[in-house]
C-alpha atoms as a PDB file:
ATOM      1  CA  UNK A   1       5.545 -33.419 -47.379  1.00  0.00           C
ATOM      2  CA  UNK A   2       7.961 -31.328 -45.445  1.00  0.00           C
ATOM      3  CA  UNK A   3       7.397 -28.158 -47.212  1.00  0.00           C
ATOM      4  CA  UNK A   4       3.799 -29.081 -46.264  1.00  0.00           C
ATOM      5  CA  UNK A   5       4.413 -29.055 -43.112  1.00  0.00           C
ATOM      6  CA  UNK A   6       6.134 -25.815 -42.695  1.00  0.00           C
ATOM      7  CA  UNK A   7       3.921 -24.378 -45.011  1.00  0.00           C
ATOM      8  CA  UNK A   8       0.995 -25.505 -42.220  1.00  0.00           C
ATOM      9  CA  UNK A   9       3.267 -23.841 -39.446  1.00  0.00           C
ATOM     10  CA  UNK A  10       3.432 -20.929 -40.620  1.00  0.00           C
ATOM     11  CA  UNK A  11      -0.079 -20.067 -41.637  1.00  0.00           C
ATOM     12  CA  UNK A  12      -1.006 -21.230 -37.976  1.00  0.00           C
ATOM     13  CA  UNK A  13       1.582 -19.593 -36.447  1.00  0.00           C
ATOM     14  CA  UNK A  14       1.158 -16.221 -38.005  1.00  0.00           C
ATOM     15  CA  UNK A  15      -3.066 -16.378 -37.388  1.00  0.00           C
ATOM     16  CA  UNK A  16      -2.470 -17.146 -34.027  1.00  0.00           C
ATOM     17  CA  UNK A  17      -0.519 -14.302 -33.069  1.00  0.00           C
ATOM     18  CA  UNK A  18      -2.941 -11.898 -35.123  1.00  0.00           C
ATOM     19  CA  UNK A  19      -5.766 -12.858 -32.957  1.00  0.00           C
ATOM     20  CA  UNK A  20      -4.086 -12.875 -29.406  1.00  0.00           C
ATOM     21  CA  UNK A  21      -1.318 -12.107 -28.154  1.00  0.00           C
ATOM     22  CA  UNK A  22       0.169 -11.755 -24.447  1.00  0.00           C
ATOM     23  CA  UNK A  23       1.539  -8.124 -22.917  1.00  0.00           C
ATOM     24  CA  UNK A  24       2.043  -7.569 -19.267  1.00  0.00           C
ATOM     25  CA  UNK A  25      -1.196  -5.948 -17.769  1.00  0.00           C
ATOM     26  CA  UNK A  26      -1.498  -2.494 -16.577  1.00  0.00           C
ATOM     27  CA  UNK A  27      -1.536  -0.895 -13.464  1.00  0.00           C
ATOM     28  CA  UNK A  28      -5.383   0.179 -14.128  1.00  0.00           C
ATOM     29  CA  UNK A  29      -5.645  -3.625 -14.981  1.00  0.00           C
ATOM     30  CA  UNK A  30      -4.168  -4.923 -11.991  1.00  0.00           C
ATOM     31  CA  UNK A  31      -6.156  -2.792 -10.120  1.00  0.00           C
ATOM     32  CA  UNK A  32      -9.299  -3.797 -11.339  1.00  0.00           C
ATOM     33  CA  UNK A  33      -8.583  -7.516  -9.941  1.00  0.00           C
ATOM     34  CA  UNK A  34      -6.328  -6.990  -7.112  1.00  0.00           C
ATOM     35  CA  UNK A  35      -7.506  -3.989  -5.438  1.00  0.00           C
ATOM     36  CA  UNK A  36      -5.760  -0.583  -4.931  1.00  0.00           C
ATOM     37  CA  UNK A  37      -1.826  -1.264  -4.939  1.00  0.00           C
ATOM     38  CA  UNK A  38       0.009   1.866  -3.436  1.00  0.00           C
ATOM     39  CA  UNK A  39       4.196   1.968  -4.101  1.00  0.00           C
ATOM     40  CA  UNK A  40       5.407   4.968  -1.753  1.00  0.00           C
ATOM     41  CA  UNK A  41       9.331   6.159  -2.335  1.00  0.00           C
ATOM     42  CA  UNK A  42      10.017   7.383   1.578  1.00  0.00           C
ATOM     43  CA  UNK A  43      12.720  10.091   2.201  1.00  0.00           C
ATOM     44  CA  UNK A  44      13.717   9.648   5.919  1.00  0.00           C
ATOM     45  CA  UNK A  45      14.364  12.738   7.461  1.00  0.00           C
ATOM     46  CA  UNK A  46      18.235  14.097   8.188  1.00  0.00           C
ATOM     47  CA  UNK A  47      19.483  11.927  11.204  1.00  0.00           C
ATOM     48  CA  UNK A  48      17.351   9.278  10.818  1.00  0.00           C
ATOM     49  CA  UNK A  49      18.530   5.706  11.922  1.00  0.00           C
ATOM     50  CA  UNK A  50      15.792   3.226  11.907  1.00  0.00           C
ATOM     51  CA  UNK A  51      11.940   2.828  11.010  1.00  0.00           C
ATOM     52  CA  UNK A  52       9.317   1.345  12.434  1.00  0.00           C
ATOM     53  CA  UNK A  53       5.911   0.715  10.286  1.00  0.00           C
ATOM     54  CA  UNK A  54       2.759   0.943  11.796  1.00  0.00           C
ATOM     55  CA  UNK A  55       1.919  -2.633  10.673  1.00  0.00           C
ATOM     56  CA  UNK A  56       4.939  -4.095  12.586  1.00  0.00           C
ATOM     57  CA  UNK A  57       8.323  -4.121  10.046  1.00  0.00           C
ATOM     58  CA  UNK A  58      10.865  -2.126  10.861  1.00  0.00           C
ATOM     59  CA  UNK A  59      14.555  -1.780  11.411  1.00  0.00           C
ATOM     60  CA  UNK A  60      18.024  -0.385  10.423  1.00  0.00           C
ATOM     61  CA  UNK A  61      17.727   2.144   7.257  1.00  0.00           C
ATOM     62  CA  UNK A  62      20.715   1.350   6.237  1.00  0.00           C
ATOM     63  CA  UNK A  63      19.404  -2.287   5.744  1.00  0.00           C
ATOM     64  CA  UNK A  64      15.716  -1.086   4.026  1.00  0.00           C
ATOM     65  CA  UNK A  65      17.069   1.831   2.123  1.00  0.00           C
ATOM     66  CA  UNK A  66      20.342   1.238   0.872  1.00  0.00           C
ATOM     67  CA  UNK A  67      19.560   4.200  -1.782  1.00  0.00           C
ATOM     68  CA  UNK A  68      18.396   6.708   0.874  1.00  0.00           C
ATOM     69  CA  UNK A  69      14.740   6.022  -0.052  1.00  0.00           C
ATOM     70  CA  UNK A  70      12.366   3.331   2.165  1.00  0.00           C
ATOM     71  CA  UNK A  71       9.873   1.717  -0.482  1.00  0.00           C
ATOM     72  CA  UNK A  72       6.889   0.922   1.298  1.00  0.00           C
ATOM     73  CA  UNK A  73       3.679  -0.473  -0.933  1.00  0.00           C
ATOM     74  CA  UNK A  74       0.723  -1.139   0.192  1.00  0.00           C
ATOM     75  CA  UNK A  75      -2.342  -2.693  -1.229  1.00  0.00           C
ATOM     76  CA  UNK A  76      -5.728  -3.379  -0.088  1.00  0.00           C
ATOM     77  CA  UNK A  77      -6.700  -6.671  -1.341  1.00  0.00           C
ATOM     78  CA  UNK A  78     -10.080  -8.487  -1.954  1.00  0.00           C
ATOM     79  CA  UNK A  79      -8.742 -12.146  -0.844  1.00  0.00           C
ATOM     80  CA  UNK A  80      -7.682 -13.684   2.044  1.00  0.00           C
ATOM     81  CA  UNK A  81      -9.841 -12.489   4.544  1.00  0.00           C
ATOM     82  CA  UNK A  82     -13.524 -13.892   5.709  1.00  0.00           C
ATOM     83  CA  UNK A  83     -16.582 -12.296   3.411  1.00  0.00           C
ATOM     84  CA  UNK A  84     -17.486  -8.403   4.860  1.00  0.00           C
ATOM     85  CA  UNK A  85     -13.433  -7.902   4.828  1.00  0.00           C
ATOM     86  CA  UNK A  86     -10.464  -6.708   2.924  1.00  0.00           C
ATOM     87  CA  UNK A  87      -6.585  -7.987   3.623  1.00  0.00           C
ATOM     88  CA  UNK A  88      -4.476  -4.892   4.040  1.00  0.00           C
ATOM     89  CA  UNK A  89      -1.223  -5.927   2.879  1.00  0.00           C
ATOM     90  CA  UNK A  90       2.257  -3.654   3.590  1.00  0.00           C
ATOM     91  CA  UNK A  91       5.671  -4.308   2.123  1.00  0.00           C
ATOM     92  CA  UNK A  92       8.760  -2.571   3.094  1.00  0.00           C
ATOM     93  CA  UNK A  93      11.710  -4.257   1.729  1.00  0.00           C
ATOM     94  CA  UNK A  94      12.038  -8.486   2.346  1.00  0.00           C
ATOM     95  CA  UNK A  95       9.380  -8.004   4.984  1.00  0.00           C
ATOM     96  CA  UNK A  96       5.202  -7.917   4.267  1.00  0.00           C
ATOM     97  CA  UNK A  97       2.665  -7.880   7.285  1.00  0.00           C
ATOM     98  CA  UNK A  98      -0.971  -7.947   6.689  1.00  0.00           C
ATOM     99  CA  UNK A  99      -4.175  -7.700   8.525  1.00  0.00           C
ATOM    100  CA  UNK A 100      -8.128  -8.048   8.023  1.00  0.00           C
ATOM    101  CA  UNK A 101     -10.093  -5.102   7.921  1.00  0.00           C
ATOM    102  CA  UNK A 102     -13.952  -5.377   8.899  1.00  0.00           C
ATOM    103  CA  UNK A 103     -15.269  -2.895   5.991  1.00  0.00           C
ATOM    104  CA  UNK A 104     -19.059  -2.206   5.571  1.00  0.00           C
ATOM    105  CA  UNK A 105     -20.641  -1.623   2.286  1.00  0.00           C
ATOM    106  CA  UNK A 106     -17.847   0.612   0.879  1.00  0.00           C
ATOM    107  CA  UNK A 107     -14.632   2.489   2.007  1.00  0.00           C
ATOM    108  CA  UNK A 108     -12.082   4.538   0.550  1.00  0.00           C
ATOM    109  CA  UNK A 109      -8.728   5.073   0.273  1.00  0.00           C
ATOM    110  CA  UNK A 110      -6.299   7.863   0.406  1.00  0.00           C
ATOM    111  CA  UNK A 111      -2.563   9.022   0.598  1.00  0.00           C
ATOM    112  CA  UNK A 112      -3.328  12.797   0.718  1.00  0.00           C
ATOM    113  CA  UNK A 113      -2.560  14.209   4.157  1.00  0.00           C
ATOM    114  CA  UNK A 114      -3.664  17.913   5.040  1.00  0.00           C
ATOM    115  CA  UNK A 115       0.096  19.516   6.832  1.00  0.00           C
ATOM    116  CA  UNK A 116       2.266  16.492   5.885  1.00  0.00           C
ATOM    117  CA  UNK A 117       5.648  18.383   5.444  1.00  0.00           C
ATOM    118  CA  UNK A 118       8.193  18.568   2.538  1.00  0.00           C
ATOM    119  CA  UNK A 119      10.967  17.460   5.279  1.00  0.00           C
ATOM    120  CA  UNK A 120       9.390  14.659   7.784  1.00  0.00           C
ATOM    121  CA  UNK A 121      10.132  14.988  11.114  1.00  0.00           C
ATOM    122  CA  UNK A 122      11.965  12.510  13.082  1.00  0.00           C
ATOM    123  CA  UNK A 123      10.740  10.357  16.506  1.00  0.00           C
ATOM    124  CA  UNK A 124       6.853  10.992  14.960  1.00  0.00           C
ATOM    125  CA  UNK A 125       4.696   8.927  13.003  1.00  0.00           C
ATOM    126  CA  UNK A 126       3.470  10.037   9.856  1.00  0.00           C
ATOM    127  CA  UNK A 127       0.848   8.363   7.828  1.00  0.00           C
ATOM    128  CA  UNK A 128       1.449   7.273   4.495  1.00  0.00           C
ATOM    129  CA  UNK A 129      -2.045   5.167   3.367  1.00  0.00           C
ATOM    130  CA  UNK A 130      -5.326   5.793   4.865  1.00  0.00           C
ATOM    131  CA  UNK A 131      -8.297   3.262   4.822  1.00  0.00           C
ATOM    132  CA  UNK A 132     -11.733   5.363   5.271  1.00  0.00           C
ATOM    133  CA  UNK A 133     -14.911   3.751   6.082  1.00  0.00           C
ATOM    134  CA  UNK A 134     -18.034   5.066   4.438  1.00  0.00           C
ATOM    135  CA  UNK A 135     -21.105   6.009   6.340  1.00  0.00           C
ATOM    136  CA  UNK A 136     -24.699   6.708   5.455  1.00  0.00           C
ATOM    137  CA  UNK A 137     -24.894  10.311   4.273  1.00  0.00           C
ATOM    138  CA  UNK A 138     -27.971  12.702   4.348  1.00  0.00           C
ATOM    139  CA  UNK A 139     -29.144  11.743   1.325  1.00  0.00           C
ATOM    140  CA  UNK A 140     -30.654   8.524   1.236  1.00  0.00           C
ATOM    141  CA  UNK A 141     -28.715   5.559   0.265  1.00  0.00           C
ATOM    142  CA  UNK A 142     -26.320   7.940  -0.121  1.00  0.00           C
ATOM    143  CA  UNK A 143     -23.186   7.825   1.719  1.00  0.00           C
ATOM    144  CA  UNK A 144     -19.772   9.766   2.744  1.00  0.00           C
ATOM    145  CA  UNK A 145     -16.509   8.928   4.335  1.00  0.00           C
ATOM    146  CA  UNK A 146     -17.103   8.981   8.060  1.00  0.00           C
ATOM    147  CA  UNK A 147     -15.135  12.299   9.362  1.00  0.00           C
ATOM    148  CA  UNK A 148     -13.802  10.979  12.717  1.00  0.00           C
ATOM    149  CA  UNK A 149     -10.130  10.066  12.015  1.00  0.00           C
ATOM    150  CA  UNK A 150     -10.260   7.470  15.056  1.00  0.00           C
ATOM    151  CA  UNK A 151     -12.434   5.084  12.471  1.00  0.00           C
ATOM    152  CA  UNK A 152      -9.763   5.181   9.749  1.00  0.00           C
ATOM    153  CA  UNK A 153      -7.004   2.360   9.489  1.00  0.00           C
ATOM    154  CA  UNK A 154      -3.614   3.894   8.798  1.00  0.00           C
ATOM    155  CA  UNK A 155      -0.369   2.651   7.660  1.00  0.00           C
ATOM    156  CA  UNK A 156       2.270   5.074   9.127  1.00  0.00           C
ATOM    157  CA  UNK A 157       6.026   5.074   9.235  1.00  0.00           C
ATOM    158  CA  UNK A 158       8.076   6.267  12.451  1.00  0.00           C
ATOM    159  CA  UNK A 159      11.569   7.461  11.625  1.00  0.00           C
ATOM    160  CA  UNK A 160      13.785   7.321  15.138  1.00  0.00           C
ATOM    161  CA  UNK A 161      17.374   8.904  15.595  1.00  0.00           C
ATOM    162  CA  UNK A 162      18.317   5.417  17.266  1.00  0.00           C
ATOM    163  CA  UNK A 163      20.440   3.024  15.162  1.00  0.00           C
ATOM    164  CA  UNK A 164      17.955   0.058  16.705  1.00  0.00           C
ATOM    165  CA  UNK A 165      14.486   0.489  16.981  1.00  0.00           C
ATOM    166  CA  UNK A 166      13.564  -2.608  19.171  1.00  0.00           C
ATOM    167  CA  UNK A 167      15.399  -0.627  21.490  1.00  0.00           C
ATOM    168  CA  UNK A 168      13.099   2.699  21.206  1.00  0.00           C
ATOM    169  CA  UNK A 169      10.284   3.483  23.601  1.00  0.00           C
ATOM    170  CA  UNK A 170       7.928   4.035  20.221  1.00  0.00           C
ATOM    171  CA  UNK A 171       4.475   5.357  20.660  1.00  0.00           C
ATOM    172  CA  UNK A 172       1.321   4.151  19.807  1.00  0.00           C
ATOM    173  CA  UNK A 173       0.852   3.734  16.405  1.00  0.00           C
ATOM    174  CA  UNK A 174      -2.591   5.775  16.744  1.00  0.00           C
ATOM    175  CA  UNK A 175      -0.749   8.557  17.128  1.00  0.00           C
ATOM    176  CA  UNK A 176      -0.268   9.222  13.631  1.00  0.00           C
ATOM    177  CA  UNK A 177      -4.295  10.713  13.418  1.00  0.00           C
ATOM    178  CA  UNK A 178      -2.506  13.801  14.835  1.00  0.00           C
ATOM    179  CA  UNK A 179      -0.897  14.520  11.419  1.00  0.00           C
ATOM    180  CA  UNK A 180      -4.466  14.699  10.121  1.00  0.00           C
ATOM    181  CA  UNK A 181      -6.167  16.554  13.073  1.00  0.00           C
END
């Protein structure tokens, strides 16, 4: 009877894990459900003290970027929002701050910024993560990511010289469409 039994085992055990088995998914995967998830490895500038993210986090580098690197990841979700919008999520370190975005039939997404420079400049904000509404194009039902920078939602990172940045006079966040201008 025992050998039965462990006889039985086995066959079931070794046709179960012929037929499935479990692996982590993929990035491409992940995407597919989630929405597009952005990791970003930030080299502050020379002199830099603190950071302040567009979507509100910010504080000592020394605490954020014990390595000399900020990771900042940001993902544009499908859930948690009413119907019509996305959740913008941004994580820098322990802290994550999100937001609802009103998006129309479809948007897209970039990180590629025209004059973004190998060194970033400090007391400026630079955008990291753009958000692009689409609009109707001139072919119809065709459409094309509106032009006018003003309509995009970006996540942007402000490196200051200060060692606090609650104490920094920072400027609007909006200023980061001058990068892209």
């Amino acid at each position: 009877m025992r050998s039965f039994l462990l006889a039985s085992l086995l066959l079931l055990g070794g046709a179960s894990t012929a037929a499935v088995r479990e692996r982590p998914p993929t990035s491409a995967e992940l995407a597919r459900i989630l929405g597009p998830i952005q990791t970003f490895e930030v080299t502050p500038p020379k002199g830099a003290r603190s950071f302040m993210m567009s979507t509100g986090a910010g504080g000592p580098l020394a605490e954020f970027a014990p390595r000399g690197v900020l990771s900042v990841t940001v993902a544009l979700l499908p859930a948690g929002c009413a119907a019509g919008e996305r959740h913008l999520v941004t994580s820098v370190g322990w802290g994550t701050t999100g937001e609802c975005l009103k998006l129309f039939n479809s948007y897209g997404t970039t990180t590629s910024f025209p004059r973004v420079p190998a060194a970033l400049p400090l007391n400026r904000w630079i955008p990291l993560y753009a958000v692009m509404p689409m609009i109707p194009g001139k072919t119809p039902g065709g459409h094309v990511v509106d032009p006018d920078v003003t309509h995009w939602t970006l996540v942007s990172v402000y490196f200051s010289d200060q060692p606090e940045i609650e104490k920094v006079k920072v400027p609007d966040s909006a200023k980061a469409v001058d990068f892209i201008r």
